[in-house]
Protein backbone atom coordinates (compact mmCIF):
# COMPACT_ATOMS: atom_id res chain seq x y z
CA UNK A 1 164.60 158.98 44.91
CA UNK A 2 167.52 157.24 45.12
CA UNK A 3 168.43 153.51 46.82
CA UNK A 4 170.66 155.94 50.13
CA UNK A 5 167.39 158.52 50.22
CA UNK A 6 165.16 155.43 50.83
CA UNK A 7 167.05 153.74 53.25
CA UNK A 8 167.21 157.27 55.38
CA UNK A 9 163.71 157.98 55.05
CA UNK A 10 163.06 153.95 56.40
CA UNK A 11 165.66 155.16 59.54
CA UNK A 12 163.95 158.19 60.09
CA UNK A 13 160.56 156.70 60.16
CA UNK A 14 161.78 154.03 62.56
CA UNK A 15 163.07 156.29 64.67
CA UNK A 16 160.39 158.21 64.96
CA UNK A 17 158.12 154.88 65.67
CA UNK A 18 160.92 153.87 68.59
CA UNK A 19 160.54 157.41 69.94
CA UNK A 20 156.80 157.20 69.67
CA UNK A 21 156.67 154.13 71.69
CA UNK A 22 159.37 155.59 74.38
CA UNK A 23 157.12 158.34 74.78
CA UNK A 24 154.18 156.03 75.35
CA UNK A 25 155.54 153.87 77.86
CA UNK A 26 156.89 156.81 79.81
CA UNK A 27 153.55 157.52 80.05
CA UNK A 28 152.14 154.87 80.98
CA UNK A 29 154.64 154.13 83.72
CA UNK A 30 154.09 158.29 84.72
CA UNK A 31 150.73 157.18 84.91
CA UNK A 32 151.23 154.13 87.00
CA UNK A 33 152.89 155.81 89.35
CA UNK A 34 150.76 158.66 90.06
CA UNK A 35 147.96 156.25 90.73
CA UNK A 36 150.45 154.57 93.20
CA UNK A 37 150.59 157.79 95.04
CA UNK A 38 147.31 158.48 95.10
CA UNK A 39 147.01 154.83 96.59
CA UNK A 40 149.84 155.25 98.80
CA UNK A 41 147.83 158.23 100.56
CA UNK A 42 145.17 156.41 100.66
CA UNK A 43 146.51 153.56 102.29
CA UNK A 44 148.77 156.46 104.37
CA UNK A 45 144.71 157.98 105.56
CA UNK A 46 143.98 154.61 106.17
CA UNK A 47 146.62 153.45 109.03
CA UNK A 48 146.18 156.58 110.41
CA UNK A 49 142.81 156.50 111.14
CA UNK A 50 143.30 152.84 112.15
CA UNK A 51 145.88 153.41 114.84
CA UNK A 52 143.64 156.10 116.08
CA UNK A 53 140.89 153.24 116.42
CA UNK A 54 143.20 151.14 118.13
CA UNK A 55 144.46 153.69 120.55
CA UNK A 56 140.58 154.31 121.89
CA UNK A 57 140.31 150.39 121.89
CA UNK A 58 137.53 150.44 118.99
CA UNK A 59 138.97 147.38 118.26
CA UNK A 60 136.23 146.30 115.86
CA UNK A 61 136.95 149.56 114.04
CA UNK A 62 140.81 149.25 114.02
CA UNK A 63 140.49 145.89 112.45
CA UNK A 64 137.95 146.76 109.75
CA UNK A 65 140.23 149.66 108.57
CA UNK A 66 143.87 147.62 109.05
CA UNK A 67 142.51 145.24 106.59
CA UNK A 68 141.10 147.91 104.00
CA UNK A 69 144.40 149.03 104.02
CA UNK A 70 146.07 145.78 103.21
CA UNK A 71 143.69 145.56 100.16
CA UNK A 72 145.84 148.54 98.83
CA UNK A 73 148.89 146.52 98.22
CA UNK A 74 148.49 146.90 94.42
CA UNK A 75 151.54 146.47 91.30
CA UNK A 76 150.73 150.44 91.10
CA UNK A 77 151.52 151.39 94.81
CA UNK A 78 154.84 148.62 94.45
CA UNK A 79 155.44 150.62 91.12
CA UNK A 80 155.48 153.92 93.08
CA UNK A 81 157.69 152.71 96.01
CA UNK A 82 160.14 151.60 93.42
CA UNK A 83 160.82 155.35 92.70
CA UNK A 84 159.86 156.81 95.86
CA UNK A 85 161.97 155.89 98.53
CA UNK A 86 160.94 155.51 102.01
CA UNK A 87 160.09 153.83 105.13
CA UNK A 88 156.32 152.27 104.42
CA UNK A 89 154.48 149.57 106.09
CA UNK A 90 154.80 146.05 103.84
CA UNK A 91 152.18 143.87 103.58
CA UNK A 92 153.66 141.28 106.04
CA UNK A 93 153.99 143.96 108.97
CA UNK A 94 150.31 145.12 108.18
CA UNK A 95 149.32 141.38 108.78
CA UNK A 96 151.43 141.16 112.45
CA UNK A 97 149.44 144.59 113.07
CA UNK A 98 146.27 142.72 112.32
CA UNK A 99 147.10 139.97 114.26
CA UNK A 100 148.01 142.22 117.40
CA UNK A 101 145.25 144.36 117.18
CA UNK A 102 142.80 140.57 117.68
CA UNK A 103 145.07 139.87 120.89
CA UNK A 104 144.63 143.05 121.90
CA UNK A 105 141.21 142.92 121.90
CA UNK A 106 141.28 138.85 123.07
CA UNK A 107 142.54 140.05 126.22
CA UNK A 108 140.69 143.73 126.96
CA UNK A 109 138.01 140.91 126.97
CA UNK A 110 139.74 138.31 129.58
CA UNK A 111 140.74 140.91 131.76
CA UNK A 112 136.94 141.46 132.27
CA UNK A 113 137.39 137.68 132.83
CA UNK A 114 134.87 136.93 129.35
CA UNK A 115 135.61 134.88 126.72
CA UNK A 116 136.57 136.08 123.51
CA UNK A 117 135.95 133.23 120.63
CA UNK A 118 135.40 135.46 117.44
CA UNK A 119 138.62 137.61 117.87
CA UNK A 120 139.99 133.97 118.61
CA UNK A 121 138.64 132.63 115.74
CA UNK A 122 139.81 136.18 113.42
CA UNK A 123 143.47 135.91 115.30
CA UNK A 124 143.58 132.34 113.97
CA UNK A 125 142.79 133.23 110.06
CA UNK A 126 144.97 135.95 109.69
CA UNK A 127 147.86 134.03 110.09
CA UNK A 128 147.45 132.79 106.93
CA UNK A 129 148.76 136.49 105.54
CA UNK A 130 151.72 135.94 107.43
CA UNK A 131 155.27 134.90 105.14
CA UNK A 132 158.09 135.01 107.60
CA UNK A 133 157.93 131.76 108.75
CA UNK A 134 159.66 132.65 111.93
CA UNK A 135 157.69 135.27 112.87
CA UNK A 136 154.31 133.13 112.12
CA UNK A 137 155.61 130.25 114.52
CA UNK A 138 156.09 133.29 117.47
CA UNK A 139 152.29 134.38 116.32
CA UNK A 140 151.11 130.97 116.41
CA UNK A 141 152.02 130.55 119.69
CA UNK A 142 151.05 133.88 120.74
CA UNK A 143 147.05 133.00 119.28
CA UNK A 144 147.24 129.77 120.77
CA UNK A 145 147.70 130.61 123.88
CA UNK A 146 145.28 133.51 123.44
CA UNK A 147 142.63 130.68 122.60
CA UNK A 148 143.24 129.12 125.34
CA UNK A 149 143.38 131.91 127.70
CA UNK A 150 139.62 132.37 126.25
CA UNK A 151 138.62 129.33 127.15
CA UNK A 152 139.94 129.56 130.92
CA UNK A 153 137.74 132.06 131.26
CA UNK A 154 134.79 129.79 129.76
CA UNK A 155 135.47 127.27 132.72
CA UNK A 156 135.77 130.26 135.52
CA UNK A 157 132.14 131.30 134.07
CA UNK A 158 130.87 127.71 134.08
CA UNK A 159 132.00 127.58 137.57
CA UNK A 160 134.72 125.08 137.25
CA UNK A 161 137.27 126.86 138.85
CA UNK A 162 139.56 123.86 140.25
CA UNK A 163 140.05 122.35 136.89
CA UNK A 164 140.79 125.97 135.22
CA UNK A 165 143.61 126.59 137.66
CA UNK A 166 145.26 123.31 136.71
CA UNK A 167 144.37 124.04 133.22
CA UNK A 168 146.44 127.54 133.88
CA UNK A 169 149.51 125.75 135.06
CA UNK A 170 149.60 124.25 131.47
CA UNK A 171 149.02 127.31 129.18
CA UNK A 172 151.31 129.23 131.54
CA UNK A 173 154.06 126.28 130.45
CA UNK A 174 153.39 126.49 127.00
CA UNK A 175 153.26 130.20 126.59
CA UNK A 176 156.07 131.79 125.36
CA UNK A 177 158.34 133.73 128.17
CA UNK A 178 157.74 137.30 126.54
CA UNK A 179 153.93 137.26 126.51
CA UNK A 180 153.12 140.13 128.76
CA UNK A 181 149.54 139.87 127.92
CA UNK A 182 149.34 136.96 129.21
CA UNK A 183 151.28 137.13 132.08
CA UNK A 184 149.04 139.89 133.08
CA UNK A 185 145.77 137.62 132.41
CA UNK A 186 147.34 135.05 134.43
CA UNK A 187 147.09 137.45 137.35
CA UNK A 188 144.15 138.70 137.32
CA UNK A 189 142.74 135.37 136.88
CA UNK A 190 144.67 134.23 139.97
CA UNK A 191 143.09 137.02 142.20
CA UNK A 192 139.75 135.64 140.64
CA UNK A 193 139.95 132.23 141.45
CA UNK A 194 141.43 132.96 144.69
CA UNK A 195 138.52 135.01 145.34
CA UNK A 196 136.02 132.71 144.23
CA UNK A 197 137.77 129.93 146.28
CA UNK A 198 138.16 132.06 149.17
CA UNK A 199 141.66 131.10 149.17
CA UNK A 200 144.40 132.82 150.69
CA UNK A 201 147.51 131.39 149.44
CA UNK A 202 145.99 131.81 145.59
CA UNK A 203 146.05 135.38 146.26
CA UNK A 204 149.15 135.71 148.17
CA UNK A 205 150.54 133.83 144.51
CA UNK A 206 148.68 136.54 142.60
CA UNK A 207 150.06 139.15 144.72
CA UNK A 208 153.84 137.80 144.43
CA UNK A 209 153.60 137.71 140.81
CA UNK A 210 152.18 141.19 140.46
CA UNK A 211 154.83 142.85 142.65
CA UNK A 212 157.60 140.75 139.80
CA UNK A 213 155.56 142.12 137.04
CA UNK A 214 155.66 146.00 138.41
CA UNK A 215 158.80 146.06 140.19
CA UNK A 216 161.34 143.39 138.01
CA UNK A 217 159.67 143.29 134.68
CA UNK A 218 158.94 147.19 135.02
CA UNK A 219 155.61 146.76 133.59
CA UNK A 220 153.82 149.68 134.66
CA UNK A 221 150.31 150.18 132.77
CA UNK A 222 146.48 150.66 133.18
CA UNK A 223 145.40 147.37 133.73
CA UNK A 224 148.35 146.49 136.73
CA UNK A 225 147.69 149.77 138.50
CA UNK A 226 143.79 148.02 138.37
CA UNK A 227 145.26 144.94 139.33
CA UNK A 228 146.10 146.40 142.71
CA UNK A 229 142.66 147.55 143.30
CA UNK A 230 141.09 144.58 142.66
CA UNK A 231 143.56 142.36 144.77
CA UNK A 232 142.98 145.19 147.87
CA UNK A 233 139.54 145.30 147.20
């Protein structure tokens, strides 16, 4: 064999080496991706079941299964949303969704006027998760005032009803001017106190504030058409 017949046959044989390898890593990444589907249904199963949770207020539930499914943010499932386009929960949203499902069960819990410090206390670590920094500082807020909410209620059950009210007038200040849940808490706990108190001009507050909330602010739910019975009742 000749110097030009070796020198082909070396080609050849790298080729075929180069080829080799494209094949495996085509693979490999075909491989990678298919697990990322099978992880993105999984994680797809997941939410759904979640959100059903969360619309039957098994708030415990809802929580447990949010978080499984921000355990399946994997390089596989990033891998397979590289190729698959579409609109999917990131792992940032999943951790405002986490957050929102502990408020909502903070104050399912204060409208029954009861305390709520271990959804406090979850609210409060899962804003760790959280990487828009502009959006944490609004959720911040949002669990402080939760917290404090919580412990408004604390006082009302220890009896200590003149110092909650004056502690109201403080969260209320602090709270940030979209909070509906909160604005709805403060209400009801209004109509408490002013029951409690006996005290007409409490109520007749409570009673201002609720007409604002379902005629102005158009919020129209569950817990103001209870509102009214309570305050009539």
């Amino acid at each position: 064999m000749n110097i030009d017949s070796k020198c082909i046959g070396k080609r050849k044989g790298g080729l075929k080496t180069v080829i080799a390898l494209l094949v495996l890593l085509l693979a490999l990444f075909a491989g990678i991706v298919l697990n990322g589907s099978l992880v993105q249904e999984k994680q797809a199963s997941l939410l759904n079941s979640a959100y059903a949770a969360f619309n039957q207020a098994d708030y415990e539930k809802a929580f447990q299964l949010f978080n499984e499914a921000r355990g399946t943010y994997t390089f596989t499932l990033k891998a397979y949303r590289m190729v698959r386009s579409g609109e999917y929960v990131n792992a940032n949203d999943l951790g405002e969704i986490v957050i929102s499902t502990c408020l909502a069960a903070i104050y399912d819990s204060l409208f029954q006027l009861e305390e709520a410090p271990v959804w406090v206390g979850r609210s409060k670590e899962q804003l760790a998760a959280i990487t828009d920094q502009n959006r944490k500082a609004e959720l911040e807020q949002l669990v402080k005032t939760a917290g404090a909410a919580s412990d408004l209620c604390r006082l009302f059950a220890e009896g200590d009803i003149e110092n909650a009210l004056k502690e109201l007038k403080k969260v209320e200040q602090s709270s940030l001017p979209g909070d509906q849940d909160f604005f709805i808490f403060e209400i009801r706990f209004l109509i408490a106190c002013g029951k409690a108190l006996e005290e007409p001009l409490i109520l007749n507050q409570a009673r201002e504030l609720l007409f604002f909330a379902t005629t102005d602010a158009g919020i129209n739910n569950d817990k103001t058409q209870k509102l009214w019975g309570i305050l009539t009742n």
